[in-house]
C-alpha atoms as a PDB file:
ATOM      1  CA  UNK A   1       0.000   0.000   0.000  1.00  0.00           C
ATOM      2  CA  UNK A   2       2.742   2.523   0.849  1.00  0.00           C
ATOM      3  CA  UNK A   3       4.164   1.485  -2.830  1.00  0.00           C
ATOM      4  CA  UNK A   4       1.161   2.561  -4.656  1.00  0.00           C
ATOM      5  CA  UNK A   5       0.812   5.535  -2.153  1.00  0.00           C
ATOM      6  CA  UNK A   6       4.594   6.277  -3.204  1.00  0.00           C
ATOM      7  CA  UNK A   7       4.336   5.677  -6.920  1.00  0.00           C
ATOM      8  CA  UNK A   8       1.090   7.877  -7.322  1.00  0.00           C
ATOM      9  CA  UNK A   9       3.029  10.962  -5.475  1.00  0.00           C
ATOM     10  CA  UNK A  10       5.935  10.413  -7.294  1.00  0.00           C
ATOM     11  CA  UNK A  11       3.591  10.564 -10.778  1.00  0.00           C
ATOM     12  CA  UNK A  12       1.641  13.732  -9.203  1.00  0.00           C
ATOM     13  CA  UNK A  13       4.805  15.191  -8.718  1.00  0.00           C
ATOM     14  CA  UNK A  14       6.071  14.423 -12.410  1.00  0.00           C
ATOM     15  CA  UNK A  15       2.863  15.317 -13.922  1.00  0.00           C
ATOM     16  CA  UNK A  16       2.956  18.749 -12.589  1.00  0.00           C
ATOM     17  CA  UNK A  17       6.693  19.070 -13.427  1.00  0.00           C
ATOM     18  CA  UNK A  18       5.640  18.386 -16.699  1.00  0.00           C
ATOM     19  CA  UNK A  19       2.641  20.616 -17.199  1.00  0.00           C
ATOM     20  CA  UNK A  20       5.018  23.532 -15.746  1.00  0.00           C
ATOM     21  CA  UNK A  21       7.692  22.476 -18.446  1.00  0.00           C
ATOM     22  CA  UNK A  22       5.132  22.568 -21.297  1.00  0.00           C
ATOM     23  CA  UNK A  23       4.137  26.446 -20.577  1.00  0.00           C
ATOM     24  CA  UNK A  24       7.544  27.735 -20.450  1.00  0.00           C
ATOM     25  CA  UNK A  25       8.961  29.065 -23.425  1.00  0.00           C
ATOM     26  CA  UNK A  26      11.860  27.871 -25.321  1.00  0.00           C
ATOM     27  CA  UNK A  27      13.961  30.893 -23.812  1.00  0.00           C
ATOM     28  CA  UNK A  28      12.536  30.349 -20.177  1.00  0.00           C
ATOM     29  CA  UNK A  29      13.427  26.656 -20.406  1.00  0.00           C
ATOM     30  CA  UNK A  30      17.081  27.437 -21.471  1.00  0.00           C
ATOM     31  CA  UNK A  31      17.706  30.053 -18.306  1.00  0.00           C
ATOM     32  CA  UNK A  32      15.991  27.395 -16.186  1.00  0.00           C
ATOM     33  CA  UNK A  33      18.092  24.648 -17.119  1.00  0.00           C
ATOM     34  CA  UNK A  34      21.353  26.347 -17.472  1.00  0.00           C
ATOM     35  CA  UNK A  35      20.828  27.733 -13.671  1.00  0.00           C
ATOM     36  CA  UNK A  36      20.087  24.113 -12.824  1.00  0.00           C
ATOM     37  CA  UNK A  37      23.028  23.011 -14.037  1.00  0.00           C
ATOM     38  CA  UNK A  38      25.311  25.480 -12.836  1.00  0.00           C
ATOM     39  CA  UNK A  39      23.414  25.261  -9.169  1.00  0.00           C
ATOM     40  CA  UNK A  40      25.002  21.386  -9.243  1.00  0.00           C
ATOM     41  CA  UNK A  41      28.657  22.613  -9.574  1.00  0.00           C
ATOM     42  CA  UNK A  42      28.367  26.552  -9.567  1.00  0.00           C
ATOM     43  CA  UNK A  43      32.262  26.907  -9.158  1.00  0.00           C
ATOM     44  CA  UNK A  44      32.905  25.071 -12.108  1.00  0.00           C
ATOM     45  CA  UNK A  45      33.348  27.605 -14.916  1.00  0.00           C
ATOM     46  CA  UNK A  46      31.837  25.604 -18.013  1.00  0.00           C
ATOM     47  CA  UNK A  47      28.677  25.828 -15.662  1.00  0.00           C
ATOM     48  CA  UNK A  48      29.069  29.407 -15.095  1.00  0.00           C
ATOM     49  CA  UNK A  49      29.869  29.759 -19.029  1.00  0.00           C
ATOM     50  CA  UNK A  50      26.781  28.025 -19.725  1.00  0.00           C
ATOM     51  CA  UNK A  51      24.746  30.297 -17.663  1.00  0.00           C
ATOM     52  CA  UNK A  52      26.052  33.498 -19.171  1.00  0.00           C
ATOM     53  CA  UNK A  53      25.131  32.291 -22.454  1.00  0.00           C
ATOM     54  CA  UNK A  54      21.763  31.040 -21.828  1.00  0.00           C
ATOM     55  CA  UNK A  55      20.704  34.777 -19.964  1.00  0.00           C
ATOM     56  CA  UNK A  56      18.459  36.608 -22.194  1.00  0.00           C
ATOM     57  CA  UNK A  57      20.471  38.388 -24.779  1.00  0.00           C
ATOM     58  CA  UNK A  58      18.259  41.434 -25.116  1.00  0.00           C
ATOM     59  CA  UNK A  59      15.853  43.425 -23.178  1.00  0.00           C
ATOM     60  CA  UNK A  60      12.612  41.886 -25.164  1.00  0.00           C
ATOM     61  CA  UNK A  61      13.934  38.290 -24.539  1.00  0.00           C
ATOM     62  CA  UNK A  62      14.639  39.410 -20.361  1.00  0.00           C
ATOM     63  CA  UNK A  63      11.158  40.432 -20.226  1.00  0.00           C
ATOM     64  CA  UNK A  64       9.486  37.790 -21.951  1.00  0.00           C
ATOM     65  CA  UNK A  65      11.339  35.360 -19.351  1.00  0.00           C
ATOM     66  CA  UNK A  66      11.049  37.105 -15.987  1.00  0.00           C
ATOM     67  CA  UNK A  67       8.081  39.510 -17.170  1.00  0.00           C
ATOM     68  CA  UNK A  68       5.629  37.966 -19.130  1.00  0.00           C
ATOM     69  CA  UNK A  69       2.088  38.698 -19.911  1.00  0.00           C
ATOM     70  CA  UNK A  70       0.765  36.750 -18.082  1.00  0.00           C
ATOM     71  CA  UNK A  71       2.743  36.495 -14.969  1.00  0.00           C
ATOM     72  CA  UNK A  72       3.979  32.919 -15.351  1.00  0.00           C
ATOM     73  CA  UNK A  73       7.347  31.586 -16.955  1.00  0.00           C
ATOM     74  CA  UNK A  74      10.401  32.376 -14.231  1.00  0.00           C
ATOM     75  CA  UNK A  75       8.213  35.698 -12.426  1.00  0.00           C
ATOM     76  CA  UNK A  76       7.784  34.045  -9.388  1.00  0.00           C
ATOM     77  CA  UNK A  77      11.639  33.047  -9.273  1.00  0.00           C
ATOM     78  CA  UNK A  78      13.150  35.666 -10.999  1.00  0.00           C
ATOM     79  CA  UNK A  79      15.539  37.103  -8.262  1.00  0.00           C
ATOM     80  CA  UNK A  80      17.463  33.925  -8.171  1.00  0.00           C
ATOM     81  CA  UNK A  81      18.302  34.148 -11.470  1.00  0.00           C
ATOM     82  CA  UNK A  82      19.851  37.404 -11.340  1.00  0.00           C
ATOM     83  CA  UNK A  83      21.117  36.499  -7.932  1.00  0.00           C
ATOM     84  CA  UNK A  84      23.349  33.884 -10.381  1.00  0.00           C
ATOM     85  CA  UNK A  85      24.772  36.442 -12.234  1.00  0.00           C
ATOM     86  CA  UNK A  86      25.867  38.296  -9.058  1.00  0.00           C
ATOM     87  CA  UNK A  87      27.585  35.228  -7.812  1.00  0.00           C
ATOM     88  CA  UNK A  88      29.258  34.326 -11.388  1.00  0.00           C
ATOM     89  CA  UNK A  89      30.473  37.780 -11.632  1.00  0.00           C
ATOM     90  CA  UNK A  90      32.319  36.870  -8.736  1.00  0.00           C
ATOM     91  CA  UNK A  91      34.824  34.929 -10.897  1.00  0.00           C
ATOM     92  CA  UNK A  92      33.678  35.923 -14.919  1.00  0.00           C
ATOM     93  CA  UNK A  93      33.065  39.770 -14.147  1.00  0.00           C
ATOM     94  CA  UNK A  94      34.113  41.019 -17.645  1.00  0.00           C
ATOM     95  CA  UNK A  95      31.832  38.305 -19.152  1.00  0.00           C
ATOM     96  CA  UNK A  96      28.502  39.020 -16.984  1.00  0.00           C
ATOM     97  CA  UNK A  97      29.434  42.641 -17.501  1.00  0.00           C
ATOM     98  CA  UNK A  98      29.674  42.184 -21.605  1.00  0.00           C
ATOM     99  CA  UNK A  99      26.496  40.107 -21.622  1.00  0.00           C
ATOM    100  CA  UNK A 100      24.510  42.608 -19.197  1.00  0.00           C
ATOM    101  CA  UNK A 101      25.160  45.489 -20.899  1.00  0.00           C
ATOM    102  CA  UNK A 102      23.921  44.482 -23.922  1.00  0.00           C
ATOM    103  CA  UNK A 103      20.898  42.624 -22.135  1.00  0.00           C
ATOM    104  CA  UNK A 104      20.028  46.532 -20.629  1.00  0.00           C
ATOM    105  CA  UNK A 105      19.529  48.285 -23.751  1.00  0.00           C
ATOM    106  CA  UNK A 106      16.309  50.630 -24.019  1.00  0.00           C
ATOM    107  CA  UNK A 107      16.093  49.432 -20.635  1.00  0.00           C
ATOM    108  CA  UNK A 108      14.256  52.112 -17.848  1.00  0.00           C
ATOM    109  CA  UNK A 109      15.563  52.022 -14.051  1.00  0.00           C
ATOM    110  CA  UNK A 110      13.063  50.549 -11.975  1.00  0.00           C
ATOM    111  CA  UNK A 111      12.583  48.527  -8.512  1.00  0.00           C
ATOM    112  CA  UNK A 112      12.985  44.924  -8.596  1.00  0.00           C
ATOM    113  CA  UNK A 113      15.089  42.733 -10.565  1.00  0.00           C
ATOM    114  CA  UNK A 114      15.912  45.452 -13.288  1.00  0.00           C
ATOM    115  CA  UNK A 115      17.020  47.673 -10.555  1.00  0.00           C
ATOM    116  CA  UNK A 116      19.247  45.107  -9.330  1.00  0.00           C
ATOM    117  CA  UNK A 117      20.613  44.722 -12.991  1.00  0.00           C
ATOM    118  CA  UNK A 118      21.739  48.422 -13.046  1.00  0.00           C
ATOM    119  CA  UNK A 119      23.352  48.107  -9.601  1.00  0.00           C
ATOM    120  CA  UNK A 120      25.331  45.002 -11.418  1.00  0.00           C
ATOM    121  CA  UNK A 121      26.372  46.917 -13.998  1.00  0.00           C
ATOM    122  CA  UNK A 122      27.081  49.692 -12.134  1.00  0.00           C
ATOM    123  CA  UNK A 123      29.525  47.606 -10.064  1.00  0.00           C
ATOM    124  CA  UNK A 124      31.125  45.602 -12.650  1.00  0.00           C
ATOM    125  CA  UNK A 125      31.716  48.702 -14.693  1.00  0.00           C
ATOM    126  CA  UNK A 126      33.297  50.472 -12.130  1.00  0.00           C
ATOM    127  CA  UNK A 127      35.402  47.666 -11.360  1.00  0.00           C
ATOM    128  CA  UNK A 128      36.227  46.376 -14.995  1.00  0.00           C
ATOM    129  CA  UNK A 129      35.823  50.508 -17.131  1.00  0.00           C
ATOM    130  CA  UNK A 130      37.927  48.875 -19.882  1.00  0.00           C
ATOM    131  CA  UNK A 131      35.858  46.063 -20.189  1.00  0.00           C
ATOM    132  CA  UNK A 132      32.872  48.912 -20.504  1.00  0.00           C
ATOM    133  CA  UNK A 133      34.265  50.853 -22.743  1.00  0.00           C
ATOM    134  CA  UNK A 134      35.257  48.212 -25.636  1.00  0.00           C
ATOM    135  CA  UNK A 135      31.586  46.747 -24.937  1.00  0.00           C
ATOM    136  CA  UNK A 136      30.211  50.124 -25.124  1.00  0.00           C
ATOM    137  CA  UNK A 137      31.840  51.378 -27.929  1.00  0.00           C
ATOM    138  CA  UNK A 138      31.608  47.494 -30.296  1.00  0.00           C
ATOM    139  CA  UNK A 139      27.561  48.668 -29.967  1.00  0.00           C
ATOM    140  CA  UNK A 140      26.078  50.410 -32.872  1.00  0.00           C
ATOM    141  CA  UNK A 141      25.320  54.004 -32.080  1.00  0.00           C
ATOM    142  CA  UNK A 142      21.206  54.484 -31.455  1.00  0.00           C
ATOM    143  CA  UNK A 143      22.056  51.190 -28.863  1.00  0.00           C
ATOM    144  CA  UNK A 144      24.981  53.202 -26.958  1.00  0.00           C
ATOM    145  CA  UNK A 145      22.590  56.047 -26.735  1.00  0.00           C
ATOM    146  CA  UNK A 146      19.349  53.561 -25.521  1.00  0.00           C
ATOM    147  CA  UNK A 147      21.777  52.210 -22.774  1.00  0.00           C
ATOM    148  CA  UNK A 148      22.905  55.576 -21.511  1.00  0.00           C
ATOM    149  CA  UNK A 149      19.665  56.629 -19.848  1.00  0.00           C
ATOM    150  CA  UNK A 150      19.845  53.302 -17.758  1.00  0.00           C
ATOM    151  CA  UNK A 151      22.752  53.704 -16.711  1.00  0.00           C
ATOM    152  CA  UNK A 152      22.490  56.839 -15.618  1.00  0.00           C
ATOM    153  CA  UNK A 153      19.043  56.774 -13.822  1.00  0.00           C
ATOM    154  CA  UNK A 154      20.735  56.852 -10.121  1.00  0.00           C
ATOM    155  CA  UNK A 155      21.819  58.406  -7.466  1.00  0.00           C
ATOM    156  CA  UNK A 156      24.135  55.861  -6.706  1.00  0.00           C
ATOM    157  CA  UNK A 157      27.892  57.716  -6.290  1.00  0.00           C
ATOM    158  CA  UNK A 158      29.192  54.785  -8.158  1.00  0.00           C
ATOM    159  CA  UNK A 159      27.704  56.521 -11.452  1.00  0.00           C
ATOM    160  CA  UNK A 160      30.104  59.607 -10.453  1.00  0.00           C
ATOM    161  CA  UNK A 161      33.237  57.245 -10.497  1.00  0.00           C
ATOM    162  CA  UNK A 162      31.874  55.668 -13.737  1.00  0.00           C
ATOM    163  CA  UNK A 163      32.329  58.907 -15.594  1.00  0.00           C
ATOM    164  CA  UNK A 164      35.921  59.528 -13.827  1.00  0.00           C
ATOM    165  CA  UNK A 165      37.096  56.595 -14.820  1.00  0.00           C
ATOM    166  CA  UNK A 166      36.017  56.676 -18.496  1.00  0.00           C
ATOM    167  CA  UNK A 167      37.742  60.589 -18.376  1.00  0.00           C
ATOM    168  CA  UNK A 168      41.063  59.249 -16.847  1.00  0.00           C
ATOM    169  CA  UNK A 169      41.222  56.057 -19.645  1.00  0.00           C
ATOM    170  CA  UNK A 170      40.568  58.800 -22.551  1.00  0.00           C
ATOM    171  CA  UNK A 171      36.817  57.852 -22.938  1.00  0.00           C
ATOM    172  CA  UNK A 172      35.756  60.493 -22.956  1.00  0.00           C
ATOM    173  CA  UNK A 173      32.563  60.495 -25.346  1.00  0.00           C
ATOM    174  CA  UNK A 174      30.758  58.094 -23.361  1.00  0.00           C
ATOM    175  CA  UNK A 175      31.481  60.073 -20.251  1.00  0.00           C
ATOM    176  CA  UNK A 176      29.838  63.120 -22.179  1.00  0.00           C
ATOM    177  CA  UNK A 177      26.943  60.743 -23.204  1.00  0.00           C
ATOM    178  CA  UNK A 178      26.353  58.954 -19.673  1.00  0.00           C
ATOM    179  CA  UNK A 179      26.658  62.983 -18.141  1.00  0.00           C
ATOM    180  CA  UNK A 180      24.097  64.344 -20.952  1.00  0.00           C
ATOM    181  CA  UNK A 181      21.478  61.040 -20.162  1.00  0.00           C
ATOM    182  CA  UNK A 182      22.130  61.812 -16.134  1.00  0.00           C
ATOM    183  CA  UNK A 183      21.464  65.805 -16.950  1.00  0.00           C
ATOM    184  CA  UNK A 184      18.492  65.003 -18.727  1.00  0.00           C
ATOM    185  CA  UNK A 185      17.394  62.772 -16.117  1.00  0.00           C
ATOM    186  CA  UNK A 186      17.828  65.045 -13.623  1.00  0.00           C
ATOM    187  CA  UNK A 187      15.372  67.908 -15.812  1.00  0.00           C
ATOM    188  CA  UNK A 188      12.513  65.208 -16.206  1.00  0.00           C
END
């Protein structure tokens, strides 16, 4: 009796696995799986590799995973994915930095996960400018402009070092464009 009891949780369990699985979307299913993986052996850097790759790309692909209409795919769990990138850019900073930035385009600050995106990027390109810059500047032009505003939608002091740091390695374009998006921030 405890067998059958057993067996018939066990296919409960599945069966809802498995309806979950079917409504995801090819992209949700891809994040999900590569954080699986890399949760298993996070240190391991083909895991951490695999990660990067599978986090959405763009800003329409990012919100179609942790935003969707409806509210399903990874909403509920979104944090932890980001969370992931956090920890990865522990060890890979320049490569969750390259991938981020490009992820953030025509992105707007907000709360939540997309806040805690900016503060990522914020960090990392403090920490890594040179990696920023020759990210920044292999973008085509109308995408370095879209990304400018989101970066410089805060308050945070970090932004202020941002745009030192680009002035002191001779970058000094994009730390006329990130001032002009903060200015124009500021007047709205």
């Amino acid at each position: 009796m405890k067998l059958r009891l057993l067996t018939l949780l066990l296919l409960i369990n599945t069966s809802s696995f498995a309806q979950l699985d079917e409504t995801l979307s090819v992209d949700s299913k891809t994040v999900r799986d590569a954080y699986t993986i890399w949760m298993r052996e996070p240190r391991l850097a083909q895991n951490q590799m695999g990660y990067i790759a599978a986090f959405p790309a763009t800003k329409e692909k990012f919100f179609h995973v942790f935003y969707p209409d409806p509210l399903d795919q990874l909403y509920k769990t979104r944090k932890q994915y980001i969370d992931a990138m956090e920890r990865i850019a522990e060890e890979l900073p320049e490569r969750v930095l390259s991938k981020i930035l490009g992820t953030a385009v025509t992105m707007k600050a907000s709360d939540d996960i997309v806040g805690q995106l900016q503060n990522l990027i914020l960090k990392l390109s403090v920490e890594h400018t040179d990696v920023f810059i020759t990210t920044v500047k292999s973008m085509w032009p109308k995408d370095q402009n879209a990304l400018a505003p989101f970066i410089a939608d805060t308050d945070d002091a970090r932004f202020d070092t941002l745009v030192e740091n680009l002035k002191t390695a001779k970058a000094k374009a994009l730390a006329n464009l990130l001032t002009k998006a903060h200015e124009e921030r500021s007047e709205d």
